[in-house]
C-alpha atoms as a PDB file:
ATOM      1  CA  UNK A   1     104.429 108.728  93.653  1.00  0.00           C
ATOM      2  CA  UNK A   2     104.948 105.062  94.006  1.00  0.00           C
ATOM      3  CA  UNK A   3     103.432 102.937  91.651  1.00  0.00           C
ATOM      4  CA  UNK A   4     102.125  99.308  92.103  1.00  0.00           C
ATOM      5  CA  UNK A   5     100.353  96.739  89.768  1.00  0.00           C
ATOM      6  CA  UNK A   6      97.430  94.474  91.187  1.00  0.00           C
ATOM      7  CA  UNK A   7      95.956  92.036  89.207  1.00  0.00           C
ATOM      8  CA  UNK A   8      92.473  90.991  90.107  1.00  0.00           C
ATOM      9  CA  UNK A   9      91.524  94.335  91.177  1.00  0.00           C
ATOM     10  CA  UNK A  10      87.552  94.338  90.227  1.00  0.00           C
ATOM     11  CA  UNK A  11      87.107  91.513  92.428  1.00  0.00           C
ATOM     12  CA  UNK A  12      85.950  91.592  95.787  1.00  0.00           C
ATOM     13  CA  UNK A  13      89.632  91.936  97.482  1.00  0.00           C
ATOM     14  CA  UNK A  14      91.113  93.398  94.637  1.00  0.00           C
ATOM     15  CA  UNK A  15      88.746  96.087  94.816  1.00  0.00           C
ATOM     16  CA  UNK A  16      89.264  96.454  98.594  1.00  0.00           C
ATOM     17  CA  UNK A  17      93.228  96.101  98.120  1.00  0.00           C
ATOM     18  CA  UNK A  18      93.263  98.929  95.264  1.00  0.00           C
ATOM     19  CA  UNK A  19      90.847 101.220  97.382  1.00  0.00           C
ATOM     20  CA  UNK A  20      93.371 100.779 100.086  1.00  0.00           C
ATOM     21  CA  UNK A  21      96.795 101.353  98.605  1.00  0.00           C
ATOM     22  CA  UNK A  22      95.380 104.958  96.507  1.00  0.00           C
ATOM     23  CA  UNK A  23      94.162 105.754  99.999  1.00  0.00           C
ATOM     24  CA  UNK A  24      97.786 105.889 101.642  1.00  0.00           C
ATOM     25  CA  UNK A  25      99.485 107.781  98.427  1.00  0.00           C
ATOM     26  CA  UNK A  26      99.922 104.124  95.808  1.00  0.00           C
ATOM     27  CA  UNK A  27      99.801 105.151  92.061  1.00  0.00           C
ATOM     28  CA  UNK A  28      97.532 101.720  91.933  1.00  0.00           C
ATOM     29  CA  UNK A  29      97.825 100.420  87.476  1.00  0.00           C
ATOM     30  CA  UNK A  30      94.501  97.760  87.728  1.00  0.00           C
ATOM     31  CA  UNK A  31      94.451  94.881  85.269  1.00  0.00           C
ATOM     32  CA  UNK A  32      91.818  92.190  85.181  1.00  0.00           C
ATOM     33  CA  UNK A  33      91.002  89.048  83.163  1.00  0.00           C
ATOM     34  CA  UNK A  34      88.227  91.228  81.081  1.00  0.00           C
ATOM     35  CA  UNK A  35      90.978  93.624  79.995  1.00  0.00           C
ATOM     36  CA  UNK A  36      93.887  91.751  79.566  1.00  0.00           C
ATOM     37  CA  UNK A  37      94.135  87.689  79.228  1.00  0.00           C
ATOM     38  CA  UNK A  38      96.981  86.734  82.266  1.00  0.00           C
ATOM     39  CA  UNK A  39      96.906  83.637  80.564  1.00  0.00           C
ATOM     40  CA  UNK A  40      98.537  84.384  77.816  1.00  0.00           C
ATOM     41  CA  UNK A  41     101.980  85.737  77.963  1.00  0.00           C
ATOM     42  CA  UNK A  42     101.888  88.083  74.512  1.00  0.00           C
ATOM     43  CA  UNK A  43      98.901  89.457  76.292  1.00  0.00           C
ATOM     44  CA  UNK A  44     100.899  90.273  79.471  1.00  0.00           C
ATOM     45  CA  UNK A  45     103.536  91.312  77.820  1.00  0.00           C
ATOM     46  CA  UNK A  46     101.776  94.018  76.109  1.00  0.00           C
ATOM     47  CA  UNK A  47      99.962  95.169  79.550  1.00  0.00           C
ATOM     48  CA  UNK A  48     103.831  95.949  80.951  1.00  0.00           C
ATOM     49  CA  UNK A  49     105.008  97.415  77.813  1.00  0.00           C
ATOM     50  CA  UNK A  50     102.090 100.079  78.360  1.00  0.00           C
ATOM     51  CA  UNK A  51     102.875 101.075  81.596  1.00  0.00           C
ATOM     52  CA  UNK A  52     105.080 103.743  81.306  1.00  0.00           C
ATOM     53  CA  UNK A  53     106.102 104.645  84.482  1.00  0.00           C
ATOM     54  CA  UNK A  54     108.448 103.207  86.898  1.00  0.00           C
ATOM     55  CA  UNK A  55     106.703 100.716  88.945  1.00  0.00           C
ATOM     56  CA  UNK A  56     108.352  98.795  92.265  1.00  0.00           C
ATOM     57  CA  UNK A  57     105.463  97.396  93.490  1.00  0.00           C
ATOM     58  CA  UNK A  58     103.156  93.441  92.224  1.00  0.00           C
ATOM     59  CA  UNK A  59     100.266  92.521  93.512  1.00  0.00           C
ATOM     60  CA  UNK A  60      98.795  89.439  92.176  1.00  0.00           C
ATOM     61  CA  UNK A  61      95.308  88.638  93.563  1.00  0.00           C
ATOM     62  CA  UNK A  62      93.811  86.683  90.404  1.00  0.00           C
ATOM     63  CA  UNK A  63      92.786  82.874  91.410  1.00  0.00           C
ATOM     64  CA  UNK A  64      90.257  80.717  91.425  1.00  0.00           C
ATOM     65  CA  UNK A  65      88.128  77.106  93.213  1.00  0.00           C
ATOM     66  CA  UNK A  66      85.624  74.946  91.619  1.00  0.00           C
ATOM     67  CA  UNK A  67      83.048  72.952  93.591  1.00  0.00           C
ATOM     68  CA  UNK A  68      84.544  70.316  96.049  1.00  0.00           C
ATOM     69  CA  UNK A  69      84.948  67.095  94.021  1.00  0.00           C
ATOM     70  CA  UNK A  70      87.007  63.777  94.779  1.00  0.00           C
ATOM     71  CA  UNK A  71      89.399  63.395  92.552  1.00  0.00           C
ATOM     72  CA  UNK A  72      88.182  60.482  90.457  1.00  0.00           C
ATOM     73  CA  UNK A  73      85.302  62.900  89.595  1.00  0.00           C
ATOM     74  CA  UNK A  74      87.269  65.610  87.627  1.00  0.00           C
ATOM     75  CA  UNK A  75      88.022  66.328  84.169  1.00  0.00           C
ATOM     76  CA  UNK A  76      91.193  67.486  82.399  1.00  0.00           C
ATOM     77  CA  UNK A  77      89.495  70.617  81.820  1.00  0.00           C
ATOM     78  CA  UNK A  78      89.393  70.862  85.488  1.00  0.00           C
ATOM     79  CA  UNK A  79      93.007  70.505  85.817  1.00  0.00           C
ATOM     80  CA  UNK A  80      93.734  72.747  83.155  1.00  0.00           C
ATOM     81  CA  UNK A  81      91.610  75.494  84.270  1.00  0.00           C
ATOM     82  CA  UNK A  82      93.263  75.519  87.758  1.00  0.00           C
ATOM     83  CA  UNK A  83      96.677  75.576  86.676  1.00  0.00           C
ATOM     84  CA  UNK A  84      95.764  78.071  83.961  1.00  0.00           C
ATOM     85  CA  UNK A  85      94.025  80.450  86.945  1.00  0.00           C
ATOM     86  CA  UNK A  86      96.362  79.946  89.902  1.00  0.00           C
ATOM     87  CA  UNK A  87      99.711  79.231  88.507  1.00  0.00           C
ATOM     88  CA  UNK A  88     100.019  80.508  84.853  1.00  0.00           C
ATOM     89  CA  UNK A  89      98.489  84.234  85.872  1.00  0.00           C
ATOM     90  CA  UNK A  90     100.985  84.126  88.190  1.00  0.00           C
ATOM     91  CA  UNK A  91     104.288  83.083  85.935  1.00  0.00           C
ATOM     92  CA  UNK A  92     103.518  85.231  82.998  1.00  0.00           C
ATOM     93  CA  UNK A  93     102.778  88.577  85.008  1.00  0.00           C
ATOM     94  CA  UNK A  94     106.228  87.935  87.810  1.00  0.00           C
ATOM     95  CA  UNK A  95     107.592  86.745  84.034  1.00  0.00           C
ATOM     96  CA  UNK A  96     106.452  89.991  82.602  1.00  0.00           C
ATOM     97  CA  UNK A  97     107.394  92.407  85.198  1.00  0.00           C
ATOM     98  CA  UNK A  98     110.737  91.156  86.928  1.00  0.00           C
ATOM     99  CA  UNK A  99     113.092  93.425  84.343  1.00  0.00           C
ATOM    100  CA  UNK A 100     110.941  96.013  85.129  1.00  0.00           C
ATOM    101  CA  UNK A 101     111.156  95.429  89.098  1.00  0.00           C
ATOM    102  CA  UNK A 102     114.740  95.037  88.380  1.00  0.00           C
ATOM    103  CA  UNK A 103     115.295  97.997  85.981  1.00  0.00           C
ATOM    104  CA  UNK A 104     113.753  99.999  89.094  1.00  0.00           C
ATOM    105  CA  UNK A 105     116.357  99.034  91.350  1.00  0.00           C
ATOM    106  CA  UNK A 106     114.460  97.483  93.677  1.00  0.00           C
ATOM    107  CA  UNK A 107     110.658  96.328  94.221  1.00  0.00           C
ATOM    108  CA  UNK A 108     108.040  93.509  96.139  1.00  0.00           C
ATOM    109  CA  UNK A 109     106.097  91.232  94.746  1.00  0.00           C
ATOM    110  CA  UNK A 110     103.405  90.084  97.000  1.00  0.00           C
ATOM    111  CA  UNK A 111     101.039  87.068  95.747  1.00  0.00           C
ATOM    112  CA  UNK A 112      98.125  85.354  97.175  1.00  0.00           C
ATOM    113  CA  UNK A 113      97.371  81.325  98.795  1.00  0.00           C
ATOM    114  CA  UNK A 114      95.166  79.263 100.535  1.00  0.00           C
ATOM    115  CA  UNK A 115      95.071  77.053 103.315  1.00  0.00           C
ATOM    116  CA  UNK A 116      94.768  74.170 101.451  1.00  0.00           C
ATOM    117  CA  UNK A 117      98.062  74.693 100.043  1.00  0.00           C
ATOM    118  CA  UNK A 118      99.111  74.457 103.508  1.00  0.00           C
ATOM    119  CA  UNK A 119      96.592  71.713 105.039  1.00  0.00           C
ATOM    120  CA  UNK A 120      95.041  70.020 102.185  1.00  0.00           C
ATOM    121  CA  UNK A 121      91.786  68.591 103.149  1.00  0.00           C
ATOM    122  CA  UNK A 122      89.589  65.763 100.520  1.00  0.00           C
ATOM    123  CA  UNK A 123      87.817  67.109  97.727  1.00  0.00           C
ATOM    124  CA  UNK A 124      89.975  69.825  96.631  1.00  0.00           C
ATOM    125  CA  UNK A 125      93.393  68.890  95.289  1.00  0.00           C
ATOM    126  CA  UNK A 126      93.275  70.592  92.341  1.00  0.00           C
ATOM    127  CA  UNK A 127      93.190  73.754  94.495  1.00  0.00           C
ATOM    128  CA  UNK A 128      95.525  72.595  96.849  1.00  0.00           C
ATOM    129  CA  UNK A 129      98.276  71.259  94.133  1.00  0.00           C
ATOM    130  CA  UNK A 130      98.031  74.661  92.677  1.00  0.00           C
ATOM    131  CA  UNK A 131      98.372  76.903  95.652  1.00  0.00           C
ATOM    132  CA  UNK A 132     100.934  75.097  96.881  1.00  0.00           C
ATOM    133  CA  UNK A 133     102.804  75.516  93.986  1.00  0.00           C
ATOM    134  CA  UNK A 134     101.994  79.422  94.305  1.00  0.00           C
ATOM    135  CA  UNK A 135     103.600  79.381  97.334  1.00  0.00           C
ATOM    136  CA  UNK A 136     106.478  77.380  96.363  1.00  0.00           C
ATOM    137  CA  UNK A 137     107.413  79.466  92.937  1.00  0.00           C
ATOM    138  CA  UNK A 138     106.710  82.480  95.630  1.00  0.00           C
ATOM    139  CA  UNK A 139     109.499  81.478  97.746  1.00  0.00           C
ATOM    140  CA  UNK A 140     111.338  80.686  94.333  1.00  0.00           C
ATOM    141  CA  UNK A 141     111.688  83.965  93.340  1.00  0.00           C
ATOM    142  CA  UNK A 142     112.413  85.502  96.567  1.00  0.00           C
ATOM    143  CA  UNK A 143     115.819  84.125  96.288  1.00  0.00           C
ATOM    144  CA  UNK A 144     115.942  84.989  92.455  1.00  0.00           C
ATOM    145  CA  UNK A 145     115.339  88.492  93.003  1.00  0.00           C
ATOM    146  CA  UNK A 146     118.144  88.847  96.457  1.00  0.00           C
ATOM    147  CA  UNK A 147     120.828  90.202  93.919  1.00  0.00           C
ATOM    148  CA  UNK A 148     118.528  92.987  92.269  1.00  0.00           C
ATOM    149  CA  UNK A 149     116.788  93.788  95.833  1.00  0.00           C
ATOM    150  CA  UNK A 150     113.126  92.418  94.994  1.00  0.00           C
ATOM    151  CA  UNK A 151     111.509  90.859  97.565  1.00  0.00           C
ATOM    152  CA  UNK A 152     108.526  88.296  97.299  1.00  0.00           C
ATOM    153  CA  UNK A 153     106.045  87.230  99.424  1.00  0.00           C
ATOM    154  CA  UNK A 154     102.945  85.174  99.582  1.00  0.00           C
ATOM    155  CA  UNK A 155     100.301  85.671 101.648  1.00  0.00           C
ATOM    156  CA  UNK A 156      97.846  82.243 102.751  1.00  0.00           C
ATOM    157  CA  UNK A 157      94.932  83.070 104.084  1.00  0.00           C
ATOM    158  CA  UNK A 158      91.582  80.929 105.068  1.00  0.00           C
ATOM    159  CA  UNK A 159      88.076  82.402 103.740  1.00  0.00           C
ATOM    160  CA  UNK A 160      88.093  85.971 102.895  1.00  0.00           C
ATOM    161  CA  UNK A 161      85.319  87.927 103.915  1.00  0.00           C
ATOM    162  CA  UNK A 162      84.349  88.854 100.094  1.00  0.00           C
ATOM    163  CA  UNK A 163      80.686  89.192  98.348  1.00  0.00           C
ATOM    164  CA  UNK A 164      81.231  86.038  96.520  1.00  0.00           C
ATOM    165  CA  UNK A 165      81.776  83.705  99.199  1.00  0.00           C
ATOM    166  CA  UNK A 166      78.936  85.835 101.897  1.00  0.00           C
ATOM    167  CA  UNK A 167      77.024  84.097  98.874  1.00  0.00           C
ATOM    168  CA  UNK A 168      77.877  80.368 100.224  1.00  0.00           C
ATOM    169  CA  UNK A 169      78.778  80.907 103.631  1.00  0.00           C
ATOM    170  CA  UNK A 170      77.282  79.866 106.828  1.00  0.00           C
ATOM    171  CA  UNK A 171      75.806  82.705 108.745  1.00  0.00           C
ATOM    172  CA  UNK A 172      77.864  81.341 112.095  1.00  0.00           C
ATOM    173  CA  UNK A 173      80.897  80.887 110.640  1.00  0.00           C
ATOM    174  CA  UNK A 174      81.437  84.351 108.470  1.00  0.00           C
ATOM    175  CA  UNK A 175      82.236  86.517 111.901  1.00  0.00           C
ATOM    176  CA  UNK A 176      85.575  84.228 111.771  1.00  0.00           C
ATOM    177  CA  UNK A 177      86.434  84.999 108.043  1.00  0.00           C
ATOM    178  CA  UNK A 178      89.344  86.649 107.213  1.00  0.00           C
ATOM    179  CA  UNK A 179      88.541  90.645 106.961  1.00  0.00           C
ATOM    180  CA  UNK A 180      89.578  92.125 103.677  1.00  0.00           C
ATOM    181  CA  UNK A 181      90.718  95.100 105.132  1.00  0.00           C
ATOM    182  CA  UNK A 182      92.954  93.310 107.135  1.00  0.00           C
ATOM    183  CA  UNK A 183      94.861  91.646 104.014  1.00  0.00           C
ATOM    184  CA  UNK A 184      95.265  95.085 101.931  1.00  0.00           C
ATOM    185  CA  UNK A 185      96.488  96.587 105.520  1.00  0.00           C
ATOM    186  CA  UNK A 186      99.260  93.225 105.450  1.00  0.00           C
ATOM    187  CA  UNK A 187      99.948  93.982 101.563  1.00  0.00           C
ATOM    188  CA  UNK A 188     100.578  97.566 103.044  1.00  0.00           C
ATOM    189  CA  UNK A 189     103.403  96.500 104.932  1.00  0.00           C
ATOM    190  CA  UNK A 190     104.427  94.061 102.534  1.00  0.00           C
ATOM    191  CA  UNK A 191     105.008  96.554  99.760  1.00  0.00           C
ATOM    192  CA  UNK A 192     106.666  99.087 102.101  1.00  0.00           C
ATOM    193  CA  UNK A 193     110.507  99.596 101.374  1.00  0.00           C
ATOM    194  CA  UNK A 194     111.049  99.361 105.288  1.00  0.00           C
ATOM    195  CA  UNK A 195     109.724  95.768 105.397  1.00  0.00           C
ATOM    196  CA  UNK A 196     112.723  93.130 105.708  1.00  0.00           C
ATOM    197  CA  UNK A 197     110.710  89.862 104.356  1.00  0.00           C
ATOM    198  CA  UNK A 198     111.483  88.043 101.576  1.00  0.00           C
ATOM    199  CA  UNK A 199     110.201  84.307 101.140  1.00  0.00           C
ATOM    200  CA  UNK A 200     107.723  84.531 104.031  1.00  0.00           C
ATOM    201  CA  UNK A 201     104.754  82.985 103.925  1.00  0.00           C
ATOM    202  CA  UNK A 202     102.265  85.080 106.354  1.00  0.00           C
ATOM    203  CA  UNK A 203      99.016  82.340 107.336  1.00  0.00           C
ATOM    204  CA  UNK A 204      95.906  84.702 107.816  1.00  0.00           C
ATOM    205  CA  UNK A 205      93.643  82.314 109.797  1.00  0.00           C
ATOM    206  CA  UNK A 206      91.197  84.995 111.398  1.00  0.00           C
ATOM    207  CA  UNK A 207      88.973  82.986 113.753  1.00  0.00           C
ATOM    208  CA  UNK A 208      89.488  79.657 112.062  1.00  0.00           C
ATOM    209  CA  UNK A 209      92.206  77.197 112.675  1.00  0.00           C
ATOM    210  CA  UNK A 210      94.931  76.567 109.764  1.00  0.00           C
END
């Protein structure tokens, strides 16, 4: 049985994501921020060294926004926490697992955007400076990983269709969300051996413009 690791997976994707992949035949290993600190790289380390078996297959799906704020109007702390949720979870666990991937012989990393990091807008540069640079160390590591076979993608989409933001949304404009299922059925592909991408970034805009 394959086996793939997705990070994130108790939230509202990740949960959709993990249902998904066990459901066509994935060997899904969860980890989440309550189990396993992704900021810290001892602590990621030790997640990977507890996996014992083979695994070809990262999903990273951990991130995070704060309120819309101009710039002048943030803190540090704000700064810090959005490179600490967006881009360090996503060094330390492609850190972590690339001599794994490699050791397999061959694997996919898939990890997640935004459309800001595509079209920033005012008010949220923080997010958009950090998922841009998801995308960018994305495309980074696509090339790295050519010689060992490991392919890396990042998905960008606009609003997902999750729990947390039904909480915020406006009732006309959720019908043109991004459906969940739709994203685990693209991670699908993504993951599959067949797939020829590496270094693509796939825009998700559902029935909003990006």
């Amino acid at each position: 049985m394959k086996s793939v690791i997705v990070t994130g997976a108790t939230g509202g994707l990740g949960t959709i994501v993990t249902q998904h992949l066990r459901t066509i035949g994935w060997n899904v290993i969860t980890v989440n921020g309550r189990t396993t600190d992704l900021t810290r790289m001892d602590a990621v380390e030790r997640f990977v060294a507890s996996v014992a078996e083979p695994v070809t297959g990262l999903v990273h799906l951990v991130g995070g926004i704060l309120p819309a704020a101009p710039v002048h109007t943030t803190t540090i702390d704000d700064f810090n926490w959005y490179v600490a949720v967006n881009l360090t979870t996503t060094y330390t666990i492609v850190r972590a697992m690339m001599p794994r991937l490699i050791q397999s012989g061959s694997g996919s990393i898939v990890t997640i955007g935004a459309n800001d990091a595509l079209h920033q807008t005012a008010h949220r540069s923080l997010y958009a400076a950090t998922k841009s640079a998801v995308v960018a160390f994305t495309k980074a590591i696509a090339e790295e990983g050519k010689p060992d076979n490991i392919r890396a993608n990042v998905i960008v989409p606009s609003i997902i269709r999750t729990p947390a933001n039904l909480e915020w949304g406006d009732a006309d404009e959720v019908p043109k969300w991004v459906d969940p299922g739709h994203v685990a059925q693209t991670i699908e592909f993504l993951l599959s051996p067949s797939c020829g991408l590496n270094g693509a970034v796939l825009t998700m805009p559902g029935g909003l413009t990006l």
